[in-house]
Protein backbone atom coordinates (compact mmCIF):
# COMPACT_ATOMS: atom_id res chain seq x y z
CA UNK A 1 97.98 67.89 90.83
CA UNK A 2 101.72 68.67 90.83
CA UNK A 3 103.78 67.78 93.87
CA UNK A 4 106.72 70.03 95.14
CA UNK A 5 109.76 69.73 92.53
CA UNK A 6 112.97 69.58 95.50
CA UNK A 7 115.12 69.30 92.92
CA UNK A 8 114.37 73.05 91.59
CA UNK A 9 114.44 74.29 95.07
CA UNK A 10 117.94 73.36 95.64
CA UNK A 11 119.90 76.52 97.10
CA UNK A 12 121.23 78.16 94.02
CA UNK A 13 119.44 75.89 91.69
CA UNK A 14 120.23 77.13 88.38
CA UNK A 15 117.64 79.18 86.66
CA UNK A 16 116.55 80.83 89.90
CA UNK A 17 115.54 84.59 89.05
CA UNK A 18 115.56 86.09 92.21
CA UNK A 19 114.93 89.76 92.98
CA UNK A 20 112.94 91.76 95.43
CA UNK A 21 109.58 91.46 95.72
CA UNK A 22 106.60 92.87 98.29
CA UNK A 23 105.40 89.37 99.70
CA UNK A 24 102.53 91.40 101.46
CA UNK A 25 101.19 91.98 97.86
CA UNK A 26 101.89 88.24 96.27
CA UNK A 27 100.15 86.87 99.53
CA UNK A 28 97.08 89.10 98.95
CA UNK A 29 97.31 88.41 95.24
CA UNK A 30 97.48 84.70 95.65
CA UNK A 31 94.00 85.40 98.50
CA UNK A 32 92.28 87.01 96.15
CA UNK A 33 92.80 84.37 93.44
CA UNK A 34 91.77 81.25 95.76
CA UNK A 35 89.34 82.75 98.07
CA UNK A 36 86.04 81.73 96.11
CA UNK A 37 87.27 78.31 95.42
CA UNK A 38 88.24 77.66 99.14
CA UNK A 39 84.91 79.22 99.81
CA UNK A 40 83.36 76.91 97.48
CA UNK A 41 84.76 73.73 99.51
CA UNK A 42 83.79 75.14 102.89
CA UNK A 43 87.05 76.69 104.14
CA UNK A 44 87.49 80.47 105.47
CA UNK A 45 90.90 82.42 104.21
CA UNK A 46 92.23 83.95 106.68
CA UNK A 47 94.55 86.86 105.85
CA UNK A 48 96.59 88.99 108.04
CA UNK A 49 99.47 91.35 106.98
CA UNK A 50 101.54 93.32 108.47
CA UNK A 51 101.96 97.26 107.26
CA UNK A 52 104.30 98.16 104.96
CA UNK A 53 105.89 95.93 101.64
CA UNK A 54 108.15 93.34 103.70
CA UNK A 55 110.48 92.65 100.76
CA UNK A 56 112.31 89.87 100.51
CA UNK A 57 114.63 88.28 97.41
CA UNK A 58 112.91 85.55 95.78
CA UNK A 59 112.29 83.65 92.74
CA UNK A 60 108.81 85.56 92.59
CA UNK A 61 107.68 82.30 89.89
CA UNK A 62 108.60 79.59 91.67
CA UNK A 63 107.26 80.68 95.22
CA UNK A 64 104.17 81.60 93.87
CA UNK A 65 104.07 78.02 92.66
CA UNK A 66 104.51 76.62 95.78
CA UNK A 67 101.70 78.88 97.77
CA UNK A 68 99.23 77.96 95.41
CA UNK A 69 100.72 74.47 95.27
CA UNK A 70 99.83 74.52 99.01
CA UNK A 71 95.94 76.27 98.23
CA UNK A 72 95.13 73.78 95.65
CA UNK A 73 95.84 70.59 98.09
CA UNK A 74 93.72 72.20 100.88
CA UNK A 75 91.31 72.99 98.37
CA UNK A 76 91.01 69.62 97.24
CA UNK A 77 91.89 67.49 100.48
CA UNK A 78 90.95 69.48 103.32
CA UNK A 79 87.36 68.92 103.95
CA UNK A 80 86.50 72.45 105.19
CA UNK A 81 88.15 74.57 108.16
CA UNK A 82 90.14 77.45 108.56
CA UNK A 83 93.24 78.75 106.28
CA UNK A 84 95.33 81.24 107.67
CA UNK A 85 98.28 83.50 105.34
CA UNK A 86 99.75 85.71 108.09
CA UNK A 87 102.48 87.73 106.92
CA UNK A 88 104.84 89.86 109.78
CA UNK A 89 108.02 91.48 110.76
CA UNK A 90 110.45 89.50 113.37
CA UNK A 91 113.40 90.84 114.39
CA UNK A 92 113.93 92.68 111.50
CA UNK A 93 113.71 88.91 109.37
CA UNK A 94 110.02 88.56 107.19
CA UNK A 95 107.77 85.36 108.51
CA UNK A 96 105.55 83.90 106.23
CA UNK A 97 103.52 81.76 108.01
CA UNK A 98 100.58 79.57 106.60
CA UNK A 99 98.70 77.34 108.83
CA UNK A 100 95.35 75.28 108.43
CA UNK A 101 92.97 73.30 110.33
CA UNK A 102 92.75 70.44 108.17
CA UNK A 103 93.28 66.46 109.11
CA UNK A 104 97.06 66.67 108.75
CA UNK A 105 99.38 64.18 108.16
CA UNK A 106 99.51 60.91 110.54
CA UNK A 107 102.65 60.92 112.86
CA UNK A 108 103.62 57.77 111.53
CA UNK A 109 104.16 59.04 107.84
CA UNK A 110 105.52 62.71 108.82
CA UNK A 111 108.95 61.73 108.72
CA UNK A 112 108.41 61.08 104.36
CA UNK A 113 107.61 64.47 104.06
CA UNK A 114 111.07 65.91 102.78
CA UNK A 115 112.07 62.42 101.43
CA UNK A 116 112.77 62.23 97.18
CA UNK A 117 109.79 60.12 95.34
CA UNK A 118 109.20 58.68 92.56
CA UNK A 119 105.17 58.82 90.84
């Protein structure tokens, strides 16, 4: 399993390709991909999106990476539950928002999240 890469998601990393893309259709894309294997370990994909394309610029590559990044870890480590991919309109800003019912991570080792690591 690959773990985020925070040094190619530096702002203005070099190499980024960014360009508009719908993220209503990668989200339902990257659904349709994972929901038999979530399925398959007992979890229910949730997807809600709002109407319309709600573009955004974006390395298309490297966030699809990290979405199914996220899916495979639940997949594996989750234990069953609900995933949600809700995608809206705010204020005129797009929200991605992703949200599961799994364990989580223990208050005491929350604050390594972000930290650089070494494997």
């Amino acid at each position: 399993m690959a773990c985020l890469d925070f040094q190619r998601w530096k702002p203005k990393a070099p190499g980024l390709q960014r360009r508009p893309i719908s993220l209503t259709a990668l989200i339902q894309e990257i659904a349709d991909e994972w929901r038999k294997e979530m399925e398959d370990k007992g979890l229910t994909l949730q997807v809600e999106l709002s109407p319309g394309p709600c573009r955004v610029d974006a390395d298309v590559r490297r966030l699809r990476w990290a979405i199914i990044n996220w899916c495979a870890c639940l997949a594996i480590y989750a234990g069953g539950g609900q995933v949600k991919l809700k995608v809206s309109m705010r204020q005129g800003q797009v929200i991605l928002d992703i949200a599961d019912t799994g364990v989580g991570i223990p208050a005491h080792k929350q604050q390594k999240l972000f930290t650089r690591f070494t494997v």
